[in-house]
C-alpha atoms as a PDB file:
ATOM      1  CA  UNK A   1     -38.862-264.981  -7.942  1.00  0.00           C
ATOM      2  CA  UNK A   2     -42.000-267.073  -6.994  1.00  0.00           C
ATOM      3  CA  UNK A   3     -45.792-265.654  -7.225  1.00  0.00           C
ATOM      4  CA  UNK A   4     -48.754-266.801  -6.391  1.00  0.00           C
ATOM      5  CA  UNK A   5     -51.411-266.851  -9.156  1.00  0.00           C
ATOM      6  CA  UNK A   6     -53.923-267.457  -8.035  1.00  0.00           C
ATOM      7  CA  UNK A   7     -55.664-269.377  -4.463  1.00  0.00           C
ATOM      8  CA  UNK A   8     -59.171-270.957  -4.556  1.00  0.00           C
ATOM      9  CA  UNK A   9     -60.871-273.179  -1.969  1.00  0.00           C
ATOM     10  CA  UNK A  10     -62.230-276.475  -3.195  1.00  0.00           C
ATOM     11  CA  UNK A  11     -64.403-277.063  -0.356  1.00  0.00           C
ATOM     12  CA  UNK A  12     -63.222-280.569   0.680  1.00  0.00           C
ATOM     13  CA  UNK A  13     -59.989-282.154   1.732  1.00  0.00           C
ATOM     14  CA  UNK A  14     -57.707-282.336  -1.012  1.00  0.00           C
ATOM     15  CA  UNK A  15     -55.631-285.671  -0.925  1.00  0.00           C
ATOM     16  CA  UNK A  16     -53.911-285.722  -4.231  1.00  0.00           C
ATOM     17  CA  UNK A  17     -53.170-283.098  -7.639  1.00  0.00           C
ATOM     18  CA  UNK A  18     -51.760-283.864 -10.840  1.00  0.00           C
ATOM     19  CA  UNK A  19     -51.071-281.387 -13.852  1.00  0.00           C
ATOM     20  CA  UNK A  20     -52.166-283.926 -17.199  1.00  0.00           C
ATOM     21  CA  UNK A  21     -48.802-282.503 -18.592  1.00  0.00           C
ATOM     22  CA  UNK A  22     -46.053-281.529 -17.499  1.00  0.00           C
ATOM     23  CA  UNK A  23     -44.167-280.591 -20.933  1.00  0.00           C
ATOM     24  CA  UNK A  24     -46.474-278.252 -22.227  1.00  0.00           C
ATOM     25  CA  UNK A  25     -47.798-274.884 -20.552  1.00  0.00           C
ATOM     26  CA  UNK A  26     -50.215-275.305 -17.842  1.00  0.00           C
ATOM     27  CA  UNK A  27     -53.263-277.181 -19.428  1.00  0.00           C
ATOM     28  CA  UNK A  28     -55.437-279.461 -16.848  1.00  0.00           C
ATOM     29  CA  UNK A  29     -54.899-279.564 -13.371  1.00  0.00           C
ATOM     30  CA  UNK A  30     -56.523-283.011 -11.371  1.00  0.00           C
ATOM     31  CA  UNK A  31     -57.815-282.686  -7.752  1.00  0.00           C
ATOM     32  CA  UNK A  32     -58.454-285.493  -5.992  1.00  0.00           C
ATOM     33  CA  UNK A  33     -60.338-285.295  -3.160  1.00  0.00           C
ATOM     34  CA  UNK A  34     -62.925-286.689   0.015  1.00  0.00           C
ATOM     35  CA  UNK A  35     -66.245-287.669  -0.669  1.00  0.00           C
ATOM     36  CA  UNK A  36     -65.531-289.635  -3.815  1.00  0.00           C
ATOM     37  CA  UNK A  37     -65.102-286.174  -5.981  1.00  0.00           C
ATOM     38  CA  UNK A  38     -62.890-285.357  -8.548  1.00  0.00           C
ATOM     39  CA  UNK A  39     -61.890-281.878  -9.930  1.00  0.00           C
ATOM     40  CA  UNK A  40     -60.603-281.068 -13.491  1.00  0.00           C
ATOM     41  CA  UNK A  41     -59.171-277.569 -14.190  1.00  0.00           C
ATOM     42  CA  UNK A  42     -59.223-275.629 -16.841  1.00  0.00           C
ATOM     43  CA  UNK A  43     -55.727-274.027 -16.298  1.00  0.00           C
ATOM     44  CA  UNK A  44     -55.437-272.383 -19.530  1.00  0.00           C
ATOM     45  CA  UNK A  45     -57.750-268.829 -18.536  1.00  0.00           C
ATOM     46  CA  UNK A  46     -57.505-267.214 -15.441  1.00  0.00           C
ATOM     47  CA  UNK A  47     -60.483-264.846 -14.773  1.00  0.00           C
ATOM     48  CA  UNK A  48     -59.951-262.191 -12.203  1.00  0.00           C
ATOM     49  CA  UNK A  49     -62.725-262.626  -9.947  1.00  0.00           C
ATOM     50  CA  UNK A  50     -64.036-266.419 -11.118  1.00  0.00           C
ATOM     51  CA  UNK A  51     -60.711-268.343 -11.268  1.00  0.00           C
ATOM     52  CA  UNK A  52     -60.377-271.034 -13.278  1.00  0.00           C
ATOM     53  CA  UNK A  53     -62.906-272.773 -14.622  1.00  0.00           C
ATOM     54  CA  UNK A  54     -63.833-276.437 -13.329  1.00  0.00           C
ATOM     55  CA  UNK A  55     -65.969-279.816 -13.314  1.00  0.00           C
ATOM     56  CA  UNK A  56     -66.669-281.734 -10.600  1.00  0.00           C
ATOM     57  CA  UNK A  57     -67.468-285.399 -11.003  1.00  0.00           C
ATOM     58  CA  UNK A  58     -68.281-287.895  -8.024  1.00  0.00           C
ATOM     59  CA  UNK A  59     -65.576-291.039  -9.377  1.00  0.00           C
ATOM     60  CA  UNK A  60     -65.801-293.235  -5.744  1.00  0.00           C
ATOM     61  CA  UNK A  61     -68.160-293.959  -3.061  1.00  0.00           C
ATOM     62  CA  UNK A  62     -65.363-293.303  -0.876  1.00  0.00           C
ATOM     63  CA  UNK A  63     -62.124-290.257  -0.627  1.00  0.00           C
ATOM     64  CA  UNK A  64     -60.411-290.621  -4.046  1.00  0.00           C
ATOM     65  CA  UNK A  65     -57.129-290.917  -2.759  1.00  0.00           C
ATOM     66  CA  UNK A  66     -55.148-290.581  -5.551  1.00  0.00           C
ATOM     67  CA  UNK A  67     -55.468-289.900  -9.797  1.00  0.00           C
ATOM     68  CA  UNK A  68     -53.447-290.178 -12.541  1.00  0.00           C
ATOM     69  CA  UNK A  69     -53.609-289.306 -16.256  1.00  0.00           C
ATOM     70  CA  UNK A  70     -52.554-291.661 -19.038  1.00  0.00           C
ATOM     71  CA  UNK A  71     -49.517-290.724 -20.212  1.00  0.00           C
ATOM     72  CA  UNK A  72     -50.224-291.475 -23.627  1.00  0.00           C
ATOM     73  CA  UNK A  73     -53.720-290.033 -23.827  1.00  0.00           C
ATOM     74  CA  UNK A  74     -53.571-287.341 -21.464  1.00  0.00           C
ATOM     75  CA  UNK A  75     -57.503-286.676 -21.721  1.00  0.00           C
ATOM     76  CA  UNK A  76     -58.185-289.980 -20.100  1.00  0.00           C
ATOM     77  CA  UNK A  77     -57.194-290.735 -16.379  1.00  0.00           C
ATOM     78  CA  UNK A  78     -57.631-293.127 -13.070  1.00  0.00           C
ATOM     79  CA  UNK A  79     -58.518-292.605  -9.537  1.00  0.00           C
ATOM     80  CA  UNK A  80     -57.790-294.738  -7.024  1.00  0.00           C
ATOM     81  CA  UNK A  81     -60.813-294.604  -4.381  1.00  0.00           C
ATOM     82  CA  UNK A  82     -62.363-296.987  -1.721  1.00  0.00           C
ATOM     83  CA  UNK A  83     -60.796-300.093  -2.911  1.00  0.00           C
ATOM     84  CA  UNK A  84     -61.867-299.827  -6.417  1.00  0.00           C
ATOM     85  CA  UNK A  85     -59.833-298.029  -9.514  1.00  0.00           C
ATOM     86  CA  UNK A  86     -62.324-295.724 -12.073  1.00  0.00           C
ATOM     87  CA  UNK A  87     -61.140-295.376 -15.194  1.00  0.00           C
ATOM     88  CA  UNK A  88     -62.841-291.405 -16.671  1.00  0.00           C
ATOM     89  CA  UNK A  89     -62.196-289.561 -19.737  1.00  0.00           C
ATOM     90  CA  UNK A  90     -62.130-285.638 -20.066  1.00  0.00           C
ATOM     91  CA  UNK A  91     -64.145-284.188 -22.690  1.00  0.00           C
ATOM     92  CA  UNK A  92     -63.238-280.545 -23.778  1.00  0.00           C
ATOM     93  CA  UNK A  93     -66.054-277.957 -24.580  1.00  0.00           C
ATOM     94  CA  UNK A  94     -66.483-276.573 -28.074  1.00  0.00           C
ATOM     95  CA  UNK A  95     -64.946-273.559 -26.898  1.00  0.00           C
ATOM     96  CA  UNK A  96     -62.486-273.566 -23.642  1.00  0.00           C
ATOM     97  CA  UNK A  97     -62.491-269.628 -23.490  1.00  0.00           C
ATOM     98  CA  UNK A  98     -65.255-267.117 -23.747  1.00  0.00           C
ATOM     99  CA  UNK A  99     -65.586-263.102 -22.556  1.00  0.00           C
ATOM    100  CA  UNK A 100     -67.768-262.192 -19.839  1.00  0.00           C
ATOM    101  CA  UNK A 101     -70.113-259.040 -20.610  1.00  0.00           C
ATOM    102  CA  UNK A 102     -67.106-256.707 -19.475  1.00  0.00           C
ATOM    103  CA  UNK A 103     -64.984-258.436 -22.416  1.00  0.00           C
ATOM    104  CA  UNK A 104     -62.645-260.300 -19.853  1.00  0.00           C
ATOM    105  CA  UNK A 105     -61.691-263.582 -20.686  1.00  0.00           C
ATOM    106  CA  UNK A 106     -63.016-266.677 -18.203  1.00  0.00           C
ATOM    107  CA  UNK A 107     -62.291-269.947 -18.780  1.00  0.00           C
ATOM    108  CA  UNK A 108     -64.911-272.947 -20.202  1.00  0.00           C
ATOM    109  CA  UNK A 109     -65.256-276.713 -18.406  1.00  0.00           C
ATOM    110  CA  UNK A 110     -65.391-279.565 -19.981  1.00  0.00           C
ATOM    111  CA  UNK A 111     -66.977-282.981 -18.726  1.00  0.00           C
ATOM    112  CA  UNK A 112     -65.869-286.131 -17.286  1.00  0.00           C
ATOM    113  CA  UNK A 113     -66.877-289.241 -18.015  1.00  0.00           C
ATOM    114  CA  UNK A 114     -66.948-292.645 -16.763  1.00  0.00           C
ATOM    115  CA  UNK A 115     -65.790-295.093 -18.542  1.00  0.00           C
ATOM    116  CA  UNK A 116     -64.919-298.080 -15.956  1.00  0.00           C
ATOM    117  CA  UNK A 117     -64.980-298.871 -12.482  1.00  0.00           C
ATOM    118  CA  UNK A 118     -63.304-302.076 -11.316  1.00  0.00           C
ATOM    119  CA  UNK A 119     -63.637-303.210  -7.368  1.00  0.00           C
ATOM    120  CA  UNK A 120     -60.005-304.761  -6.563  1.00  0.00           C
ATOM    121  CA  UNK A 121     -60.209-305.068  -3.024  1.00  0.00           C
ATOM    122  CA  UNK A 122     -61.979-304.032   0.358  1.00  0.00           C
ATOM    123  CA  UNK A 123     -59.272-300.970   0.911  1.00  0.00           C
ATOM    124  CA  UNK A 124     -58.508-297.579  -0.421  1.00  0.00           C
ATOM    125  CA  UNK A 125     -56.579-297.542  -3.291  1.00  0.00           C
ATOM    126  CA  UNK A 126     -53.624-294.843  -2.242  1.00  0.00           C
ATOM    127  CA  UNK A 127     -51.321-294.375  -4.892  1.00  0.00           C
ATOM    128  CA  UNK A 128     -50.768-295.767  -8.666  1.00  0.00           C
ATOM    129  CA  UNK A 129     -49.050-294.843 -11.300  1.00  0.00           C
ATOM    130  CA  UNK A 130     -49.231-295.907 -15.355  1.00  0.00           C
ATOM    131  CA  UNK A 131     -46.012-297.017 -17.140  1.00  0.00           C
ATOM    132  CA  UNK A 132     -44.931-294.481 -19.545  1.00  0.00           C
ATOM    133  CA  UNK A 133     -43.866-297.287 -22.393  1.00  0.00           C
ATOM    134  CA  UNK A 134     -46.325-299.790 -22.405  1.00  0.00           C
ATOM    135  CA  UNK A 135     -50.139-297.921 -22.799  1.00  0.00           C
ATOM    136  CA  UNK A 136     -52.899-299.283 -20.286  1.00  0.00           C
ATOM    137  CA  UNK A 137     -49.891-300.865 -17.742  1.00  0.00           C
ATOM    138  CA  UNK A 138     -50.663-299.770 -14.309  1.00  0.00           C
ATOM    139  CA  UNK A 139     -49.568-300.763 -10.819  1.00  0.00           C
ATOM    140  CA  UNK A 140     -51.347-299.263  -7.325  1.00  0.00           C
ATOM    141  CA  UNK A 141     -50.838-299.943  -4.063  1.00  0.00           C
ATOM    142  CA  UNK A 142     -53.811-300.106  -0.923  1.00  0.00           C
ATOM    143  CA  UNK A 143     -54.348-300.148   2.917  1.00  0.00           C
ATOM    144  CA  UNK A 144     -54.364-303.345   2.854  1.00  0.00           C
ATOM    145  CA  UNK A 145     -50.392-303.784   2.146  1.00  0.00           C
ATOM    146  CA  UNK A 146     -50.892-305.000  -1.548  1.00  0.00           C
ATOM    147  CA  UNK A 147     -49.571-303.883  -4.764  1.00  0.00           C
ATOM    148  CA  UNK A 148     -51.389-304.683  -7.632  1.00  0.00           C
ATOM    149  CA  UNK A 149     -50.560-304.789 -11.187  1.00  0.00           C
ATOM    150  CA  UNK A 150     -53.328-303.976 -13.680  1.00  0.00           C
ATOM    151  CA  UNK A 151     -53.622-303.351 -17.426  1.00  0.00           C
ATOM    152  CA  UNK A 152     -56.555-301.749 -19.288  1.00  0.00           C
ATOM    153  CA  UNK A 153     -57.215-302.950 -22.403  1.00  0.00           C
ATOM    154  CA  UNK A 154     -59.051-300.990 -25.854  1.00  0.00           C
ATOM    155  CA  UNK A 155     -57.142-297.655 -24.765  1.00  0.00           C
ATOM    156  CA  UNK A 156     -56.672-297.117 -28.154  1.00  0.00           C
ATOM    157  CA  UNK A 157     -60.247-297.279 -29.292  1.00  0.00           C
ATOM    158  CA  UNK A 158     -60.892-294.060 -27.227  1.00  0.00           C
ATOM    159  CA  UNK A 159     -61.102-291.267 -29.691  1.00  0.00           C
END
């Protein structure tokens, strides 16, 4: 039988989602979206009235067309904007779940960071997608009929 959970507005076009896992129970959901603006949610507490708790982070100067997480480091992740690829990291919050002052639970955002940005070409970046063996190996595709092949280096260093 299928259910909705829950149905929240993000007030802007959505153009892409990604859950950062999908092996484990709902965790982080990614939106991706106009205006250069990226959404992490907290998928782990639904609150009633609230929903789930969120950051928003401007990532582009342009519609972030598309994001993905790092498969091995699911914390970090890329979007794929106006031409150029950001590289951000997720930072949890001390606490991801708290109780309102009727004692229900509502979910905690974290932050997102920037780490890089890197300008590959004059048009959107509209879809990539990292390579699940070999950490920081990347390949997106643009407007501009090109597929590129990237790797990020110092992945590991990320703690």
């Amino acid at each position: 039988m299928q259910k909705m959970l829950h149905e929240f507005n993000v007030n802007n076009g959505v153009c892409d989602l990604e859950f950062d896992r999908p092996d484990i129970n709902m965790n982080k959901l990614i939106v991706s979206s106009l205006e250069g603006r990226v959404r992490v949610y907290d998928m782990r507490t639904l609150h009633p009235n609230l929903g789930y708790a969120y950051v928003e982070e401007r990532v582009s100067n342009g519609t972030v067309w598309c994001t993905r997480a790092l498969p091995q480091n699911r914390e970090v992740f890329m979007s794929g904007g106006g031409g150029e690829l950001t590289l951000c990291r997720y930072r949890y919050p001390p606490e991801r779940m708290l109780r309102d002052p009727e004692g229900v639970a509502k979910g905690v955002a974290g932050g997102v960071e920037e780490l890089n940005r890197a300008k590959l070409g004059d048009q959107p970046i509209h879809a990539l997608d990292w390579n699940r063996a070999k950490e920081g190996l990347l390949v997106c595709a643009s407007f501009d009929q090109s597929i590129r092949v990237v790797l990020v280096t110092k992945l590991s260093l990320l703690q």
